[in-house]
PDB file of N, CA and C in Angstrom:
ATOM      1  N   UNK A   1      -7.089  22.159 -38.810  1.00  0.00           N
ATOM      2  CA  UNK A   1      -6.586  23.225 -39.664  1.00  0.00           C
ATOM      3  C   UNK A   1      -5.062  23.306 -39.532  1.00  0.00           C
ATOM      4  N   UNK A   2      -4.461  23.943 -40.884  1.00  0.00           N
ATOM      5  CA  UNK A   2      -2.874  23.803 -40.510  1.00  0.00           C
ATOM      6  C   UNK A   2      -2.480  25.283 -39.533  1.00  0.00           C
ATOM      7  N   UNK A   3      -1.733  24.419 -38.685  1.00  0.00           N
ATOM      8  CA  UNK A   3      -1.267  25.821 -37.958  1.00  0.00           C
ATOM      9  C   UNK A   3      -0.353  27.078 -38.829  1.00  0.00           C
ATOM     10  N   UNK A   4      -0.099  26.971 -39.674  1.00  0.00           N
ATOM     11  CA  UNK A   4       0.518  28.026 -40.208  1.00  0.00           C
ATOM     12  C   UNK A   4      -0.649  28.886 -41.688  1.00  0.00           C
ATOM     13  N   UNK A   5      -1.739  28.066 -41.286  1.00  0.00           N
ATOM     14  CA  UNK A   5      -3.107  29.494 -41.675  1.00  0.00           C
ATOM     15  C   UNK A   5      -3.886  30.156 -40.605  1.00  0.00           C
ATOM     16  N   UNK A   6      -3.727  28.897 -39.880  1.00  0.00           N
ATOM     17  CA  UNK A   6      -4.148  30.101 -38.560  1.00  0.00           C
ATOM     18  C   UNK A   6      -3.161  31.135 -37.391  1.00  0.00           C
ATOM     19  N   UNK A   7      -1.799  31.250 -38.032  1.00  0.00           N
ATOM     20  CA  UNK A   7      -1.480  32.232 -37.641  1.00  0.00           C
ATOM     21  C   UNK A   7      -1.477  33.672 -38.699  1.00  0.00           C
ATOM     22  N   UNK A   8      -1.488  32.812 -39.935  1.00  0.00           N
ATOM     23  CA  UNK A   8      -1.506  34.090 -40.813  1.00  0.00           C
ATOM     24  C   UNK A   8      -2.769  35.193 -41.111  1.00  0.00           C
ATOM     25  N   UNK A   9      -3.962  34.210 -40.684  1.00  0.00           N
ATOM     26  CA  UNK A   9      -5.406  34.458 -40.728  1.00  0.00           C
ATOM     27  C   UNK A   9      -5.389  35.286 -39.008  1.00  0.00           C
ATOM     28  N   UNK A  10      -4.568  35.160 -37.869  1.00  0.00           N
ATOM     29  CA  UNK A  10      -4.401  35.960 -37.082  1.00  0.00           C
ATOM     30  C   UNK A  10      -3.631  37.193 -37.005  1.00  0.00           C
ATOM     31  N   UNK A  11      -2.355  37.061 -37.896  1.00  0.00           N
ATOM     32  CA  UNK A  11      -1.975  38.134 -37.953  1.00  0.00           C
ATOM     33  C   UNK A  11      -2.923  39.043 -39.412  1.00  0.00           C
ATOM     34  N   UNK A  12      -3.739  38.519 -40.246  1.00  0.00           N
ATOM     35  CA  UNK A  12      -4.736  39.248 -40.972  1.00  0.00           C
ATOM     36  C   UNK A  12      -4.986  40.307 -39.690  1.00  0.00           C
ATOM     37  N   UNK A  13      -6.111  39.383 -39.628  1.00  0.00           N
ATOM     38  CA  UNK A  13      -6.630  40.053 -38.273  1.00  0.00           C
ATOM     39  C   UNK A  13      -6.482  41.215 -37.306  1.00  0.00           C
ATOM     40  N   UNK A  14      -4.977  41.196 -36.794  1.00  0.00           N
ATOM     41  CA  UNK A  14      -4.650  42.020 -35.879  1.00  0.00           C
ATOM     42  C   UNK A  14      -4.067  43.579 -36.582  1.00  0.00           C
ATOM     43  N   UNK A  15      -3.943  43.057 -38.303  1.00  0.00           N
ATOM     44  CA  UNK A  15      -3.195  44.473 -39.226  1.00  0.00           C
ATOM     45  C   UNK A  15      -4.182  45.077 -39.499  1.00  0.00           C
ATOM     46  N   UNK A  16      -5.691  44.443 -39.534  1.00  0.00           N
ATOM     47  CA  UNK A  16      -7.248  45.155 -40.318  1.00  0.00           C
ATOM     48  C   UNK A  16      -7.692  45.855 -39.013  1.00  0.00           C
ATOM     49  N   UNK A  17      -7.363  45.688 -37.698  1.00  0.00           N
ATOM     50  CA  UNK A  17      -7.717  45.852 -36.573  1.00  0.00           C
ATOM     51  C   UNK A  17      -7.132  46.875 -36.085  1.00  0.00           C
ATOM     52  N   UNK A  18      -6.114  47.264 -36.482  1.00  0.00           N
ATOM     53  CA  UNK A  18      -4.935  48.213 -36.373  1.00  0.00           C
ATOM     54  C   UNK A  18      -5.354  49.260 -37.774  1.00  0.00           C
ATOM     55  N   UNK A  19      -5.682  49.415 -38.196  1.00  0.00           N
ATOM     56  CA  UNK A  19      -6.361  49.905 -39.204  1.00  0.00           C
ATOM     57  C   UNK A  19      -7.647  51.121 -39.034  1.00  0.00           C
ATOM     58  N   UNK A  20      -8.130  50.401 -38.309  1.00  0.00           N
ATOM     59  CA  UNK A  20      -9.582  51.480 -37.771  1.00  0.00           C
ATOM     60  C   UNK A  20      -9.410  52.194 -37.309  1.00  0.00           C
ATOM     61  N   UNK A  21     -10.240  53.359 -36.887  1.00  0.00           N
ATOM     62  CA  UNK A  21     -10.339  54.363 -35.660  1.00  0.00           C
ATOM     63  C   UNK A  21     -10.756  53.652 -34.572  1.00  0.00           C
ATOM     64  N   UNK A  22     -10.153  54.987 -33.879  1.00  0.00           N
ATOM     65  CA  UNK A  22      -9.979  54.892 -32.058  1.00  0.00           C
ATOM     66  C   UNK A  22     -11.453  55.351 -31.712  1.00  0.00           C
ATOM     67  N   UNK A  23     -12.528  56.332 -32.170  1.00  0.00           N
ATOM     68  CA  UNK A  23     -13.414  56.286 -32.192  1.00  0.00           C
ATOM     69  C   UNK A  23     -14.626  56.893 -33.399  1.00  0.00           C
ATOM     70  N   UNK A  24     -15.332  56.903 -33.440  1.00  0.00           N
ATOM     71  CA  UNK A  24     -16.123  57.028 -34.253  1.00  0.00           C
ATOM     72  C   UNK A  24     -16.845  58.290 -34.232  1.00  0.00           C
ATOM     73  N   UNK A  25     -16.245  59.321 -35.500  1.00  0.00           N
ATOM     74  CA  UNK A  25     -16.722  60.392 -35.199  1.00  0.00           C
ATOM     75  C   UNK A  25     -18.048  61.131 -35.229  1.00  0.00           C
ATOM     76  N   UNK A  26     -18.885  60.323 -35.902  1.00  0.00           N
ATOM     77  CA  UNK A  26     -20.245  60.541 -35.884  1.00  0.00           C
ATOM     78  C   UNK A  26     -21.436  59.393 -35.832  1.00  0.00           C
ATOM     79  N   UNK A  27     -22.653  59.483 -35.303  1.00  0.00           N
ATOM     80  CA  UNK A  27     -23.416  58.672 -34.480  1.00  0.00           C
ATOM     81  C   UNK A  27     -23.963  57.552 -35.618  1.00  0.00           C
ATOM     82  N   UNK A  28     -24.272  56.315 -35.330  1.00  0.00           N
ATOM     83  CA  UNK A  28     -24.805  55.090 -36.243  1.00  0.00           C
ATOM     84  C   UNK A  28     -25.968  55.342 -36.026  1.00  0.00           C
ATOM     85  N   UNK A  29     -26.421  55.361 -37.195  1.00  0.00           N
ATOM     86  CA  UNK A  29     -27.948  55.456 -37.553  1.00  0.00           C
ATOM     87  C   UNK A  29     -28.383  53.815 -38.405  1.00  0.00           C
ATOM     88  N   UNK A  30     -29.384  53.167 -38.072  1.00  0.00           N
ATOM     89  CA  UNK A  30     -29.802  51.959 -38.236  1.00  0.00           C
ATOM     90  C   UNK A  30     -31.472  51.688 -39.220  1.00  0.00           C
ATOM     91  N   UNK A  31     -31.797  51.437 -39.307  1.00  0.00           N
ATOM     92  CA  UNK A  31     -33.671  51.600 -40.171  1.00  0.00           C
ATOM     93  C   UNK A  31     -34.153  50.483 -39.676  1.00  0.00           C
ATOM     94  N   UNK A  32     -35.202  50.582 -38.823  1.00  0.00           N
ATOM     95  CA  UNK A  32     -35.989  49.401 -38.002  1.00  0.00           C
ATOM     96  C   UNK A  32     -36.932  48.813 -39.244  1.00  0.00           C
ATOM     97  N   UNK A  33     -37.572  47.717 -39.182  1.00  0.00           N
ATOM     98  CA  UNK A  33     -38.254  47.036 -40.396  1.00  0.00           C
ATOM     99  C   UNK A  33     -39.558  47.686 -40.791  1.00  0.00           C
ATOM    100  N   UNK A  34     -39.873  49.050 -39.673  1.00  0.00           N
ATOM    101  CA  UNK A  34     -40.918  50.223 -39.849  1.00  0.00           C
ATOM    102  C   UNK A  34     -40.186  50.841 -40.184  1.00  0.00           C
ATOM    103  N   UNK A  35     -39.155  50.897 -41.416  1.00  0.00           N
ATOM    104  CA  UNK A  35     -38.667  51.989 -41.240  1.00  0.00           C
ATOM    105  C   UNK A  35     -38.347  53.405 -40.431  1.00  0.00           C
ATOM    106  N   UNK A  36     -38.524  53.238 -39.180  1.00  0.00           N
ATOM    107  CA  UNK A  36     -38.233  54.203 -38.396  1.00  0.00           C
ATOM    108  C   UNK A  36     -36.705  54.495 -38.020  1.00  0.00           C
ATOM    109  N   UNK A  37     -35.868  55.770 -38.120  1.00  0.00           N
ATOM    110  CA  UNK A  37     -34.415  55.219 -37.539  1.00  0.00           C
ATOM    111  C   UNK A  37     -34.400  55.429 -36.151  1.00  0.00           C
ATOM    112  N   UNK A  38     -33.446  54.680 -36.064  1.00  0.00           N
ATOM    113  CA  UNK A  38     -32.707  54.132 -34.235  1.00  0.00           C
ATOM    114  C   UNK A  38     -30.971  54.916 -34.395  1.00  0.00           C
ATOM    115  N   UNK A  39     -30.918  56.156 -33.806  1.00  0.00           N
ATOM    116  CA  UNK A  39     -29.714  56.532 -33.732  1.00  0.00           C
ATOM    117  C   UNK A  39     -29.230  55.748 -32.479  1.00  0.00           C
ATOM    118  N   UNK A  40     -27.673  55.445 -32.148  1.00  0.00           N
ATOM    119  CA  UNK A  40     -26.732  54.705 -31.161  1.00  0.00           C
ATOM    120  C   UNK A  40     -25.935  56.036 -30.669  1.00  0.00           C
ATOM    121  N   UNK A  41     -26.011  56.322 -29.340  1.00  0.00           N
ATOM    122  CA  UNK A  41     -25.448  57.162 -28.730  1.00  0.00           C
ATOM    123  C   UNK A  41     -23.668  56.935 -28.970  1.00  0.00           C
ATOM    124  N   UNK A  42     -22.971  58.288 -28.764  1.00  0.00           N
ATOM    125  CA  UNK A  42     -21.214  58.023 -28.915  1.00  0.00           C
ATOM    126  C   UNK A  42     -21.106  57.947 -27.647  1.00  0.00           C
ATOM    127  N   UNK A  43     -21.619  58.536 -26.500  1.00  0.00           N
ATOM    128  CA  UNK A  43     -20.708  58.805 -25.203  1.00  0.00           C
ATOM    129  C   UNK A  43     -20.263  57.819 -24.285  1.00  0.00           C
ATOM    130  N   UNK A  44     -20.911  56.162 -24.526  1.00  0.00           N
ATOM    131  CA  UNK A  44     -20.742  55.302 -23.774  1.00  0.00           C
ATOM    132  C   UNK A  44     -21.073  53.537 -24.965  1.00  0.00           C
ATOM    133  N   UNK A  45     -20.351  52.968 -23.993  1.00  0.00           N
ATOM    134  CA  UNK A  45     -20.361  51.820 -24.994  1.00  0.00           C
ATOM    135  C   UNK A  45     -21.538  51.634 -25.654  1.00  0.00           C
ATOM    136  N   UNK A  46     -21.883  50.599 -26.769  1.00  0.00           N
ATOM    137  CA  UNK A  46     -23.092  50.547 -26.606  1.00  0.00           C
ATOM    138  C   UNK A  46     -23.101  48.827 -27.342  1.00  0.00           C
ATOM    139  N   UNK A  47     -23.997  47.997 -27.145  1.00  0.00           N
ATOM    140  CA  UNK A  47     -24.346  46.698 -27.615  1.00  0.00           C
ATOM    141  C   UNK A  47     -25.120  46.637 -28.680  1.00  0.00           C
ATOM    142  N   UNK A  48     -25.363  46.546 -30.080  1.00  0.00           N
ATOM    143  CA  UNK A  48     -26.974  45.860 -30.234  1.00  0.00           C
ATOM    144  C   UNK A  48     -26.588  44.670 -31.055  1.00  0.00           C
ATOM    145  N   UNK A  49     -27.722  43.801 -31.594  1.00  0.00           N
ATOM    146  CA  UNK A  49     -27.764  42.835 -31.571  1.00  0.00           C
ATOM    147  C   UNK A  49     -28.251  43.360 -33.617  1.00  0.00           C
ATOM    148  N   UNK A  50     -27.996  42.383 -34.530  1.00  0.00           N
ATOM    149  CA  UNK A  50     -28.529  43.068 -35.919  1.00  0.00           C
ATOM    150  C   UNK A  50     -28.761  41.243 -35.968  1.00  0.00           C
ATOM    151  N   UNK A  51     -30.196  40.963 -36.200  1.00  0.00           N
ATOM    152  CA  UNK A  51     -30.971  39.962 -36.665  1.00  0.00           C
ATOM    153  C   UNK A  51     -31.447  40.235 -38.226  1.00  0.00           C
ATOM    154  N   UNK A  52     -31.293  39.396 -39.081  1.00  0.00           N
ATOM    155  CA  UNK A  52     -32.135  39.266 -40.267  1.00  0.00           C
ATOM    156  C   UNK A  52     -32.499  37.827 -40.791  1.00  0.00           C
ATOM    157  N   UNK A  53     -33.151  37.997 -41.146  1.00  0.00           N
ATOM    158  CA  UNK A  53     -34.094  37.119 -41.708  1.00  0.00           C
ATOM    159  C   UNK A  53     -34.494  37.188 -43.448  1.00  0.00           C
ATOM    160  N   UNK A  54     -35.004  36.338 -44.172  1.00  0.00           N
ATOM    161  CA  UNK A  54     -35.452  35.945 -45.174  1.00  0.00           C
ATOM    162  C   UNK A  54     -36.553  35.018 -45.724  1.00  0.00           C
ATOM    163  N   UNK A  55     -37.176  36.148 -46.162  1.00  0.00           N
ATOM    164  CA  UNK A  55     -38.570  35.351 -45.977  1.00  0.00           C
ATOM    165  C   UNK A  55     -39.184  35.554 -47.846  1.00  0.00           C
TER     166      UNK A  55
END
């Protein structure tokens, strides 16, 4: 790749990143494939993983 798209595609990056909030003021709500929802706690980090498929 030429080095002068991958700095511009880095500084993209770091201006869209600079952009967001510091935190998130209300909780992520998700819909399991039972439709059931899965709220994500705010008070501590949190991980998940979003798999999909096509069938």
């Amino acid at each position: 790749m030429n080095p002068r798209i991958i700095v511009l595609f880095l500084i993209a990056v770091l201006v869209l990143s600079a952009c967001g909030q510091k935190t998130i003021s209300e909780p992520i709500t998700l819909l399991t494939q039972d439709q059931q929802e899965v709220t994500f706690p705010q008070d501590k980090p949190t991980i998940f993983f979003f798999i999909t498929t096509y069938t």
